[in-house]
N, C-alpha and C. Protein backbone atom coordinates (compact mmCIF):
# COMPACT_ATOMS: atom_id res chain seq x y z
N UNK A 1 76.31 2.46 -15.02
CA UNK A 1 75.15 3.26 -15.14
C UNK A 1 73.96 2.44 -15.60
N UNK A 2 72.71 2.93 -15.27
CA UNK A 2 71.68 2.23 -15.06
C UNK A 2 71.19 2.55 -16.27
N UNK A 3 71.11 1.69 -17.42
CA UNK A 3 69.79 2.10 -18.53
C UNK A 3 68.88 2.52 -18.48
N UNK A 4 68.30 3.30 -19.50
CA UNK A 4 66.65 4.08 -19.43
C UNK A 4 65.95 2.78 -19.44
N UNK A 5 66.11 2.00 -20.84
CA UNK A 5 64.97 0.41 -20.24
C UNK A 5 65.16 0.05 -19.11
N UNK A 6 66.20 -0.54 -18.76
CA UNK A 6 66.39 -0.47 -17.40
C UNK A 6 65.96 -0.64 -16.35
N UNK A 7 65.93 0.85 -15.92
CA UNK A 7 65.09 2.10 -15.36
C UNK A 7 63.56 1.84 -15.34
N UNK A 8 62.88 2.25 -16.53
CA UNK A 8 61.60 2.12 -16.81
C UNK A 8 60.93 0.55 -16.60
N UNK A 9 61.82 -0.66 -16.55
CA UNK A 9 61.19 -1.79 -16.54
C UNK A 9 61.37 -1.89 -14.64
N UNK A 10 62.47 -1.44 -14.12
CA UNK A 10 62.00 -1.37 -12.58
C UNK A 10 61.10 -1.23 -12.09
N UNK A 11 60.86 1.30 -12.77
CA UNK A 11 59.41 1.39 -12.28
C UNK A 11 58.27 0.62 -11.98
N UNK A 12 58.25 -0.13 -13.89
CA UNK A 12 56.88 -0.79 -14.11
C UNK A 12 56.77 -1.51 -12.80
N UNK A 13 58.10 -2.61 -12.79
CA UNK A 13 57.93 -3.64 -12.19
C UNK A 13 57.40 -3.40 -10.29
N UNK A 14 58.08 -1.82 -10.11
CA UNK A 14 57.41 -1.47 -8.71
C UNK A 14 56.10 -0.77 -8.66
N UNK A 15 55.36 -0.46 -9.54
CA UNK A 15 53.74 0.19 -9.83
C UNK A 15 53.28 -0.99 -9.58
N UNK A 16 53.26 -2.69 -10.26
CA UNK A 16 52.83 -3.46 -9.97
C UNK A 16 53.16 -4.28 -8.60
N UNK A 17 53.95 -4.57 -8.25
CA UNK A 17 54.26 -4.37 -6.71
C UNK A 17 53.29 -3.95 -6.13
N UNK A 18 53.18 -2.56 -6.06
CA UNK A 18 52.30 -2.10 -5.05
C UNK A 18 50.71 -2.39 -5.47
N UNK A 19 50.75 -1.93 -6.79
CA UNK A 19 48.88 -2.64 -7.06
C UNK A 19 48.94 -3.77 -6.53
N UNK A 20 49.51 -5.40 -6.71
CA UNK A 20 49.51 -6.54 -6.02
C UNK A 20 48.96 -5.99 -4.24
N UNK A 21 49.55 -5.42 -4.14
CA UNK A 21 49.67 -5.13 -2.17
C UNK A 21 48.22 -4.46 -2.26
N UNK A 22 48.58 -3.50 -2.71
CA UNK A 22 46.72 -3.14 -2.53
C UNK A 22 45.49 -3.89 -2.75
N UNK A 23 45.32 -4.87 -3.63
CA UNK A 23 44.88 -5.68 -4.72
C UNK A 23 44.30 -6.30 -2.98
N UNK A 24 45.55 -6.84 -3.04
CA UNK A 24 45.54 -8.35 -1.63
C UNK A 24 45.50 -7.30 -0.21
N UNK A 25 45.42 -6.08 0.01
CA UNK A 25 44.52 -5.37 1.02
C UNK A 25 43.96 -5.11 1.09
N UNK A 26 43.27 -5.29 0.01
CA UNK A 26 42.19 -4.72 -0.96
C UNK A 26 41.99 -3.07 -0.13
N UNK A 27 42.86 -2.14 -0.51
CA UNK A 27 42.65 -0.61 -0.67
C UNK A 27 41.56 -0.31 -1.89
N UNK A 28 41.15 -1.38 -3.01
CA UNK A 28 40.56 -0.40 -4.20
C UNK A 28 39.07 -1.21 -3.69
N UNK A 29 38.91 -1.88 -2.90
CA UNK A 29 37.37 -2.32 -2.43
C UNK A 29 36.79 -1.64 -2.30
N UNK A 30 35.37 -1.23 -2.27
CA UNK A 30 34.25 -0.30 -1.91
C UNK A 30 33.68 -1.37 -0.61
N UNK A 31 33.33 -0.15 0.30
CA UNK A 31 32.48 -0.82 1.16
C UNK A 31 31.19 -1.04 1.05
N UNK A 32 30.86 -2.48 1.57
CA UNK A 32 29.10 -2.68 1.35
C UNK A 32 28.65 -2.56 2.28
N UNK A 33 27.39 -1.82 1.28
CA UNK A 33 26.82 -0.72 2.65
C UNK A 33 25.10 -1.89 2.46
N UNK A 34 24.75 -2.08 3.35
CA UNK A 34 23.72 -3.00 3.53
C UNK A 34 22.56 -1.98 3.28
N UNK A 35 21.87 -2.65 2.01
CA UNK A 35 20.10 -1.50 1.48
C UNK A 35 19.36 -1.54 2.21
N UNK A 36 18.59 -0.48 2.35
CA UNK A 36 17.65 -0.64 3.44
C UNK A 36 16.45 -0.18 2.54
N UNK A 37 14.83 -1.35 2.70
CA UNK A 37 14.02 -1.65 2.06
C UNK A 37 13.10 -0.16 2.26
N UNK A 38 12.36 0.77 1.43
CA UNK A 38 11.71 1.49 1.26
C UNK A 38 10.44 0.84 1.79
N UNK A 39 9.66 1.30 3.11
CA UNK A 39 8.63 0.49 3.51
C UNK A 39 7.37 1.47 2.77
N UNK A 40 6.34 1.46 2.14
CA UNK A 40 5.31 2.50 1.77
C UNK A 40 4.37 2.22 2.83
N UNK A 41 4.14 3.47 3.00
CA UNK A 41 2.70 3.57 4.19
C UNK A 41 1.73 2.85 3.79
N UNK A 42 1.23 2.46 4.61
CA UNK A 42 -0.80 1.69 3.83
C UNK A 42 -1.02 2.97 3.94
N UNK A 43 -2.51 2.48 3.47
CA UNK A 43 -3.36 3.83 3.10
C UNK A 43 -4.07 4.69 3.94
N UNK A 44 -4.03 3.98 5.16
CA UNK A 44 -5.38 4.50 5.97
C UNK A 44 -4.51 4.38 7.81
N UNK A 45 -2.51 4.56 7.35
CA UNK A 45 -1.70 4.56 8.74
C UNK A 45 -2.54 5.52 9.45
N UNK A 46 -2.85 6.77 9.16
CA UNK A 46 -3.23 8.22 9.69
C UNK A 46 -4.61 7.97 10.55
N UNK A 47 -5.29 7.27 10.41
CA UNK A 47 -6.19 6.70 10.88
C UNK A 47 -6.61 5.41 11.55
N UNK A 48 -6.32 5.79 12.91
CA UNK A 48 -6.02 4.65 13.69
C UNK A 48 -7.64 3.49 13.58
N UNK A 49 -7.07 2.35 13.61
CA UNK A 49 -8.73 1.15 13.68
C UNK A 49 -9.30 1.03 14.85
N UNK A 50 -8.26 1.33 15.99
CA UNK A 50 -8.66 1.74 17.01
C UNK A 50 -9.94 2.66 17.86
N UNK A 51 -9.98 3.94 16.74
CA UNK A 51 -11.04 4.48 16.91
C UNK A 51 -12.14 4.65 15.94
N UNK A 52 -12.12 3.70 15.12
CA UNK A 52 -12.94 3.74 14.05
C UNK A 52 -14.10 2.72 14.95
N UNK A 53 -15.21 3.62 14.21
CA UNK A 53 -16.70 3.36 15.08
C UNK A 53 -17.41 3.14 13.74
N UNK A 54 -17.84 3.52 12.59
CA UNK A 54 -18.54 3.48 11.70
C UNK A 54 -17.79 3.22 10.70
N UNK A 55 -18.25 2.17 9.50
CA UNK A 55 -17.78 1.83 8.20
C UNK A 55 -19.30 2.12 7.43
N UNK A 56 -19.29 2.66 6.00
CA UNK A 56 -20.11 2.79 5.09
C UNK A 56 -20.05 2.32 4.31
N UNK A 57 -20.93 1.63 3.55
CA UNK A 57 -20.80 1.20 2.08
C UNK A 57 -22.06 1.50 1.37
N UNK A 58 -21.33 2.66 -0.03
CA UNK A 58 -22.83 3.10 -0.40
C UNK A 58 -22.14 2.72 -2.18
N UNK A 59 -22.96 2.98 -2.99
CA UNK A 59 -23.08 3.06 -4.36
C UNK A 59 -24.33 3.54 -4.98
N UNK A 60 -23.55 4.56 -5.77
CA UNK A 60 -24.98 5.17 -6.41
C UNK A 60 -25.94 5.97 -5.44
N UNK A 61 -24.68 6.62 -4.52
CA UNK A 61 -25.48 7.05 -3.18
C UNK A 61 -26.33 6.50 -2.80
N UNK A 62 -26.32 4.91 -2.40
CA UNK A 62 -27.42 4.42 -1.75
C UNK A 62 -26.71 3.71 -0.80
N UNK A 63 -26.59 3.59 0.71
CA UNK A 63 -25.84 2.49 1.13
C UNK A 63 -26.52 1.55 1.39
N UNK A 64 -25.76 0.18 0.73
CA UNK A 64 -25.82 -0.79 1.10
C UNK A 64 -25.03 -1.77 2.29
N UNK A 65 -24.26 -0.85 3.22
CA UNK A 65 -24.06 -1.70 4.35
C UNK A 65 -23.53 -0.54 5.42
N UNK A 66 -23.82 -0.92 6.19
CA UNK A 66 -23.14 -0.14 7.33
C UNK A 66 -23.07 -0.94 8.50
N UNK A 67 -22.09 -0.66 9.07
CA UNK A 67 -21.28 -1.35 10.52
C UNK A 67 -20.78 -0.14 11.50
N UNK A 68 -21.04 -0.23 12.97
CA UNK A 68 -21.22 0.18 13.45
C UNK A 68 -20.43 -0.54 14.72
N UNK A 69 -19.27 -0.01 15.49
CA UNK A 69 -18.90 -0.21 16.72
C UNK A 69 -19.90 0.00 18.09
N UNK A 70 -20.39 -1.36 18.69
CA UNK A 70 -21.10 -0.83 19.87
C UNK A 70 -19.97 -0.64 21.34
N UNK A 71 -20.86 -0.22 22.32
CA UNK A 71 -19.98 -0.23 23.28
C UNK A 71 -19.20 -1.17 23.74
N UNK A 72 -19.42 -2.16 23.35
CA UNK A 72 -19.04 -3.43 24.08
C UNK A 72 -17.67 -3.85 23.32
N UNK A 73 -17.45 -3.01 22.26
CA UNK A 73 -16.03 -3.51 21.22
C UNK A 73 -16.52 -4.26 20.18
N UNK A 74 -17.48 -5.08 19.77
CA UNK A 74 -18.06 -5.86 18.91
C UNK A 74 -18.86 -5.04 17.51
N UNK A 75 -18.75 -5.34 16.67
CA UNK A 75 -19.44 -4.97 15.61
C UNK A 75 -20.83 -5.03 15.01
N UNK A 76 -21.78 -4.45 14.94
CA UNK A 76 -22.88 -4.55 14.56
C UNK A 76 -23.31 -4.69 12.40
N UNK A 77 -24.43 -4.75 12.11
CA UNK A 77 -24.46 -4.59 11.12
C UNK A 77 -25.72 -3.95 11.17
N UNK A 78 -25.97 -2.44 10.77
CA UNK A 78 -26.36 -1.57 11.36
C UNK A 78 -27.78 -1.80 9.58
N UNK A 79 -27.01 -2.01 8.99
CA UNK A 79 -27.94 -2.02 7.40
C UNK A 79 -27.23 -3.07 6.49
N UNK A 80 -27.99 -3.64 6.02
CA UNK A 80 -29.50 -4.22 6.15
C UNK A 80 -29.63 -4.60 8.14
N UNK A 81 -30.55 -4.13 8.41
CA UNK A 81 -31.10 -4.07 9.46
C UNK A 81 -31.32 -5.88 9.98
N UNK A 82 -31.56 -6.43 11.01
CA UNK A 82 -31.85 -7.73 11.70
C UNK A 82 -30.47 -9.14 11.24
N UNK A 83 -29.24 -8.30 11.22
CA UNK A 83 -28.90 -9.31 10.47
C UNK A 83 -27.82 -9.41 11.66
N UNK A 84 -27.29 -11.08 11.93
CA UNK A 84 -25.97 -10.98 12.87
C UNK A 84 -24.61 -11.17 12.63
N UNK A 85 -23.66 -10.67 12.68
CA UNK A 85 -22.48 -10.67 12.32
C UNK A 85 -21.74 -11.77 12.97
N UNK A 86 -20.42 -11.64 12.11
CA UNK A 86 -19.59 -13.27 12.46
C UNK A 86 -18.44 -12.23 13.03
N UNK A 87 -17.67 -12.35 14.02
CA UNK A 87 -16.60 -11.10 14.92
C UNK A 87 -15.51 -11.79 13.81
N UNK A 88 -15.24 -12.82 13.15
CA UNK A 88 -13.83 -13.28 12.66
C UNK A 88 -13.74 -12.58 11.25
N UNK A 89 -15.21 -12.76 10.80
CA UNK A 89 -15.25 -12.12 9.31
C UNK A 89 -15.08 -10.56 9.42
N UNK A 90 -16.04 -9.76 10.03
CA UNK A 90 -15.44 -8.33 10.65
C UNK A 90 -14.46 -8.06 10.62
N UNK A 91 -13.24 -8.74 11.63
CA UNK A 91 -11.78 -8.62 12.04
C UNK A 91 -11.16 -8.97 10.49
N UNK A 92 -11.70 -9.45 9.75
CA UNK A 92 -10.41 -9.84 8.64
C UNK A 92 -11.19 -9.08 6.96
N UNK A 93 -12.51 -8.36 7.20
CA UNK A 93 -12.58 -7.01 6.71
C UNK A 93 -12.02 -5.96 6.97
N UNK A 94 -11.68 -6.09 8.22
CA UNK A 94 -11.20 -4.85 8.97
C UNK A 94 -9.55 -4.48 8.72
N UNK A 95 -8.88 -5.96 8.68
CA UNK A 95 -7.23 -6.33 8.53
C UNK A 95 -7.39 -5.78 6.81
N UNK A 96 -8.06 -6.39 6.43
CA UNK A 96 -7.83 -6.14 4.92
C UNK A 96 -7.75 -4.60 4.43
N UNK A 97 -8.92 -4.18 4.92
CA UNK A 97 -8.84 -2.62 4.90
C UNK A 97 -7.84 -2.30 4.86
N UNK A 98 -7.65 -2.22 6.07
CA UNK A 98 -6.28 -1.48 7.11
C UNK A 98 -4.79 -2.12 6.19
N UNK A 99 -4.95 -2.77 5.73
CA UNK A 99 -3.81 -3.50 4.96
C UNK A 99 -3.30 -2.88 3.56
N UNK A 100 -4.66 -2.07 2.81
CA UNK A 100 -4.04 -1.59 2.12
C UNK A 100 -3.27 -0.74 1.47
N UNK A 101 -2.71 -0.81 0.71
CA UNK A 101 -1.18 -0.22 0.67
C UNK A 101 -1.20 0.60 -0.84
N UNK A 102 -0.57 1.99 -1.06
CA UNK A 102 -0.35 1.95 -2.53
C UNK A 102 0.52 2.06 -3.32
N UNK A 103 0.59 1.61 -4.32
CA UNK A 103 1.86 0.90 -5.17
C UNK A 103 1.61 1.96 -6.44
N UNK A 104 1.10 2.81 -6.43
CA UNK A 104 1.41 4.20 -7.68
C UNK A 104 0.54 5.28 -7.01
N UNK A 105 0.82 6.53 -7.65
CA UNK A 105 0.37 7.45 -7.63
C UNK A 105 -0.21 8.23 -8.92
N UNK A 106 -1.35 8.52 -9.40
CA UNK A 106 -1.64 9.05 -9.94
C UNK A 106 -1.70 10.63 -10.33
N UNK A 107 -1.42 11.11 -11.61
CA UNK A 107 -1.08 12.75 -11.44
C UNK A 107 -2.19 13.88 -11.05
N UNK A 108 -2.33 14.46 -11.07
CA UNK A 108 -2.83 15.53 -10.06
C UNK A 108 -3.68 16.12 -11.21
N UNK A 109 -3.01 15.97 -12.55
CA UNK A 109 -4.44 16.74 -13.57
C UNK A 109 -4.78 15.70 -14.40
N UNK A 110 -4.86 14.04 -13.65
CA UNK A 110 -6.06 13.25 -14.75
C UNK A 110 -7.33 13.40 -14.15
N UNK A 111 -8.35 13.27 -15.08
CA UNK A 111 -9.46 13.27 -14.29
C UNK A 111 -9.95 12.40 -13.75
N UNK A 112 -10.82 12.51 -12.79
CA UNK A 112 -10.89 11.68 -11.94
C UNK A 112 -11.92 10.77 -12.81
N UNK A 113 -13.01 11.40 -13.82
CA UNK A 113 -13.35 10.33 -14.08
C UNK A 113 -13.74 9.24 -14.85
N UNK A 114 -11.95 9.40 -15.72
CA UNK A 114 -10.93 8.86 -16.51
C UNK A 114 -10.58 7.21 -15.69
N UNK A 115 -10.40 7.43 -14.63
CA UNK A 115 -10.30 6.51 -13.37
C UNK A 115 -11.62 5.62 -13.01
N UNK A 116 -12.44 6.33 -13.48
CA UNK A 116 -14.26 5.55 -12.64
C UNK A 116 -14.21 6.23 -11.04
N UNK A 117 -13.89 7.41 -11.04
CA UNK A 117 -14.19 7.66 -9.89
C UNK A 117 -15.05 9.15 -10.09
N UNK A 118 -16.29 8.48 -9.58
CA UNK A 118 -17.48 9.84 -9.84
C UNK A 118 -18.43 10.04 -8.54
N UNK A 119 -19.30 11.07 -8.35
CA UNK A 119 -20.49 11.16 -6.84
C UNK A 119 -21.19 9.47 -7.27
N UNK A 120 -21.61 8.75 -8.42
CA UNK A 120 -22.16 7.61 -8.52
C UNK A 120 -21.23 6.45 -8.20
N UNK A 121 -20.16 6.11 -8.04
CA UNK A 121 -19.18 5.08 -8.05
C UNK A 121 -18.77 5.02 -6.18
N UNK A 122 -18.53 3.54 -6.04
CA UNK A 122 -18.57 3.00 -5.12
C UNK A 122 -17.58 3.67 -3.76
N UNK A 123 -18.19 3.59 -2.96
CA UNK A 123 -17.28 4.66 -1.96
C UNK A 123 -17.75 3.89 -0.51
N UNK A 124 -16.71 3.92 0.37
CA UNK A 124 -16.17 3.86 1.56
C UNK A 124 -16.21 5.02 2.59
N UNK A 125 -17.03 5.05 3.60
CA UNK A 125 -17.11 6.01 4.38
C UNK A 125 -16.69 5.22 5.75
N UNK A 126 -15.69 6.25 6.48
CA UNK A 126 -15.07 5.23 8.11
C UNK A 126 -15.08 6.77 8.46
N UNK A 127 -15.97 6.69 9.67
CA UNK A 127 -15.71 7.63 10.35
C UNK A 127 -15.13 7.02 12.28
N UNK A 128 -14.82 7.94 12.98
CA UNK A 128 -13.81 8.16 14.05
C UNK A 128 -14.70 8.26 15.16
N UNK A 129 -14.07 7.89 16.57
CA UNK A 129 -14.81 8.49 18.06
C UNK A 129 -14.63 10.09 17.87
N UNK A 130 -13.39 10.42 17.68
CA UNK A 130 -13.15 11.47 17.36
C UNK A 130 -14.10 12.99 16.39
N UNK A 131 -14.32 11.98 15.03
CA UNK A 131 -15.35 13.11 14.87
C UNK A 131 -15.08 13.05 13.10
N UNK A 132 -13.70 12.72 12.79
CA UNK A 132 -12.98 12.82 11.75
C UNK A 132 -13.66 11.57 10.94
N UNK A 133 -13.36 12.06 9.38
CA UNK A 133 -14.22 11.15 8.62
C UNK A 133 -13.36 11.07 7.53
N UNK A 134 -13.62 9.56 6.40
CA UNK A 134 -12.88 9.25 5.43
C UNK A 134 -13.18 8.86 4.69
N UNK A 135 -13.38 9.37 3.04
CA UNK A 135 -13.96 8.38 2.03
C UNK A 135 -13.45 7.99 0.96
N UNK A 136 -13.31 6.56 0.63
CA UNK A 136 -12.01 5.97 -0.08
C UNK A 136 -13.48 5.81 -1.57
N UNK A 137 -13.21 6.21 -2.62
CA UNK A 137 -13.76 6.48 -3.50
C UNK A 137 -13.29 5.51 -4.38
N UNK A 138 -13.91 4.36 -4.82
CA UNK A 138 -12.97 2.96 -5.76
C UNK A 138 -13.18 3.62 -7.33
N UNK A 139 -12.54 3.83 -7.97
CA UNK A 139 -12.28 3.75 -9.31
C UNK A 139 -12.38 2.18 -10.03
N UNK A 140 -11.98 2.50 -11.28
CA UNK A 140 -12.00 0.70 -12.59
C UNK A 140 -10.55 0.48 -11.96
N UNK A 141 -10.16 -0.65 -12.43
CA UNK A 141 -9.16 -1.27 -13.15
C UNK A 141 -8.30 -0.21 -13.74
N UNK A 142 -6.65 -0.61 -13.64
CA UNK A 142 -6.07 0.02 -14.46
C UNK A 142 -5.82 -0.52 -14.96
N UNK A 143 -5.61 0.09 -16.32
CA UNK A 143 -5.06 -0.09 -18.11
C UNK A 143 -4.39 -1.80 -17.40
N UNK A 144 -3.21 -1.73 -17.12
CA UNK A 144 -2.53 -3.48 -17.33
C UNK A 144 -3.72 -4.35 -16.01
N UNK A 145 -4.66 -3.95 -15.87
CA UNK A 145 -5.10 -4.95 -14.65
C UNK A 145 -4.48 -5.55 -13.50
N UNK A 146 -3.80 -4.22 -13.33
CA UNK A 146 -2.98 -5.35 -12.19
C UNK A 146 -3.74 -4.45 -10.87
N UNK A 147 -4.06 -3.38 -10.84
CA UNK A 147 -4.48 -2.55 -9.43
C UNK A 147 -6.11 -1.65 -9.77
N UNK A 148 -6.34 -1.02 -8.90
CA UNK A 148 -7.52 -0.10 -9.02
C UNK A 148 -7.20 1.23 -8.18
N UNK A 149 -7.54 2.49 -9.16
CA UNK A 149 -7.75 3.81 -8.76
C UNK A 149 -8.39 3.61 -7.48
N UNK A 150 -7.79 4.33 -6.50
CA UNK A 150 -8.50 4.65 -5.59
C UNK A 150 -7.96 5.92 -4.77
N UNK A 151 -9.22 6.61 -4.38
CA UNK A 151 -9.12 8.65 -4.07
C UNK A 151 -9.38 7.82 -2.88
N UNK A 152 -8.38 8.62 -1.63
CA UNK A 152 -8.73 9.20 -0.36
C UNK A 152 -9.34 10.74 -0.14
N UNK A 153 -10.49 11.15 0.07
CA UNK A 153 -10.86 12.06 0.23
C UNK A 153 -10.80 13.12 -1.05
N UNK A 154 -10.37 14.32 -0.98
CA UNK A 154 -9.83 14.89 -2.20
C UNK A 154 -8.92 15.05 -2.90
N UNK A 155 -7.44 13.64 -1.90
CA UNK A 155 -6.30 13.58 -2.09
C UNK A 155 -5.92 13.20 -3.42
N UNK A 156 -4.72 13.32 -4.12
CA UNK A 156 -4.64 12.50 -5.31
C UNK A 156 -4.89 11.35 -5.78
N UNK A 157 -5.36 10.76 -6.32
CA UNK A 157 -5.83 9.11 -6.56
C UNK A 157 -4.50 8.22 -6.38
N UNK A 158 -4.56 7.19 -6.00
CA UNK A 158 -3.19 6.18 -6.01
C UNK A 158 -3.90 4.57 -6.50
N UNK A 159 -3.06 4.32 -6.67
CA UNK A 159 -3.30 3.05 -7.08
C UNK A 159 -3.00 1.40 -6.31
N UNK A 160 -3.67 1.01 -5.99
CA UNK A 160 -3.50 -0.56 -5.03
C UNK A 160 -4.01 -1.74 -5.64
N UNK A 161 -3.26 -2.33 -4.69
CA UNK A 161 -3.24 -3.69 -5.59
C UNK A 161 -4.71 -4.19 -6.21
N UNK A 162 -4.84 -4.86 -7.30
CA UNK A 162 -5.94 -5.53 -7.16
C UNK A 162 -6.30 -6.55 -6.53
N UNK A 163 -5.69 -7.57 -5.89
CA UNK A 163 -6.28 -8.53 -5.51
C UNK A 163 -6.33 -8.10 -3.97
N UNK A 164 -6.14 -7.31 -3.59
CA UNK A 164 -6.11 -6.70 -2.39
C UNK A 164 -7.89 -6.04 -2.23
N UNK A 165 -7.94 -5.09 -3.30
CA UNK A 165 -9.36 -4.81 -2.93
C UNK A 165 -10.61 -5.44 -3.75
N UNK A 166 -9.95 -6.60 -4.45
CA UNK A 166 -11.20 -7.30 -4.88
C UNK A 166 -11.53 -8.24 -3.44
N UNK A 167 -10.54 -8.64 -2.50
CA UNK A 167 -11.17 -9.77 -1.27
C UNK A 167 -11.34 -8.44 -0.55
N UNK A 168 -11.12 -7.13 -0.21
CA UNK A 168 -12.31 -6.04 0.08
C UNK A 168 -13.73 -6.01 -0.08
N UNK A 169 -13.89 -5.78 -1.34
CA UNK A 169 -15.01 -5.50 -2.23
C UNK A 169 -16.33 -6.84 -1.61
N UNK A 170 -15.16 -8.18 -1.94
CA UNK A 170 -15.95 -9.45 -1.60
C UNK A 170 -16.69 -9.08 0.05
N UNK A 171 -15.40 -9.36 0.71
CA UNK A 171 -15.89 -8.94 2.42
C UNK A 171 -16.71 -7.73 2.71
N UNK A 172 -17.14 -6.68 1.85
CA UNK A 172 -18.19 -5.72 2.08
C UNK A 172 -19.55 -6.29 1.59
N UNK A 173 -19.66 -7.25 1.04
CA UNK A 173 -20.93 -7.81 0.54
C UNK A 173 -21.89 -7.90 1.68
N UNK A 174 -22.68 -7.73 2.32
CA UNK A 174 -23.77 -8.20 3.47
C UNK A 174 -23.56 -9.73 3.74
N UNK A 175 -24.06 -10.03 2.65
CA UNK A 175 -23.86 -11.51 3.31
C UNK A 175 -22.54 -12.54 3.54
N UNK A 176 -21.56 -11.49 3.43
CA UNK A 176 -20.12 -12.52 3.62
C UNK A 176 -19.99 -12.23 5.25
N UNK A 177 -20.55 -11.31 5.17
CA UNK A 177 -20.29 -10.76 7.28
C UNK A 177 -21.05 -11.83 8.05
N UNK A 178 -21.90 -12.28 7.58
CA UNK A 178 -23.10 -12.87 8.72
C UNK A 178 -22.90 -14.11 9.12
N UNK A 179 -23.12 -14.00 10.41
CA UNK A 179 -22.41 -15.36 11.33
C UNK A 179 -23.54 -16.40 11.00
N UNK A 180 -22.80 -17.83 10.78
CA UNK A 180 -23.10 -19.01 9.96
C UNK A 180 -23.62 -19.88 11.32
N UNK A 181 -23.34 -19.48 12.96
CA UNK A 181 -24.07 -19.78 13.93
C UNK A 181 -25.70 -19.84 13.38
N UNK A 182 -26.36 -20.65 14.05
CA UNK A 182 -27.82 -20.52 14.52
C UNK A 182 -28.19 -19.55 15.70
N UNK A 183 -28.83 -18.50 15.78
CA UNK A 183 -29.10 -17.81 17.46
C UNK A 183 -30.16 -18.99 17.88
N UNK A 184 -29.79 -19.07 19.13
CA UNK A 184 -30.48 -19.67 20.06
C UNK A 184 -31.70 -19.21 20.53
């Protein structure tokens, strides 16, 4: 007759047995499941560049620049008036724009102008062939300096990078647009 130790040191010895086998089939593995990266919309997907005909730049309700799509596909600089544009500097105002992206969201009951975003503070007007219009309203700095408030329309404020819309800010200047050609 078979002893209870015995007995019980078999079991053990066949529980481990089989963990070994599983172990080395690995039955207790989890499968890896490959992450897939959270892409965030830019800011301005909804609005194709395609049909954007007019850019504004005002402050203090006064604008100081405006650009203007002519027929021909080329960009004008509509204000300050007599001035000629460079098509490379345009195109990489235009990329930059279109590039940006936002990396927070702001809540729905701060005020807006807690943020620096007021009717006096710097604003972005792009309007459409279409008819449709957009105004990106720049706020300060946030608290750690790393981004700036910025309102789409009456939407909630979000927040983007800073160094993203400070080479914005730069490329809306008048004179960063203007082609470094001589006219003939």
């Amino acid at each position: 007759m078979i002893r209870r130790s015995t007995f019980i040191l078999l079991l053990l010895f066949l529980v481990l047995a089989v963990l070994a086998i599983a172990f080395q089939q690995t039955w207790f593995e989890k499968e890896e499941v490959e992450p897939t990266p959270i892409v965030q919309p830019k800011l301005l997907e909804e609005f194709p560049l395609e049909t954007l005909y007019l850019l504004q730049v005002s402050e203090n309700n006064q604008i100081s620049l405006e650009l203007t799509k002519q027929s021909d596909g080329n960009w004008a600089i509509s204000i300050p008036a007599g001035t000629q544009t460079d098509d490379g500097k345009i195109e990489r105002l235009l990329t930059t724009l279109y590039d940006l992206t936002p990396t927070g969201t702001v809540s729905v009951d701060t005020a807006l102008e807690a943020l620096g975003i007021s009717p006096e503070s710097s604003k972005i007007l792009l309007e459409n062939t279409s008819g449709e219009s957009l105004v990106l309203h720049i706020g300060t700095l946030t608290p750690t300096s790393s981004g700036y408030f910025l309102q789409v329309n009456n939407k909630p404020a979000v927040v983007v990078s800073k160094y993203g819309l400070q080479e914005l800010i730069s490329l809306l200047q008048p004179g960063s647009l203007l082609s470094t050609n001589p006219t003939p």
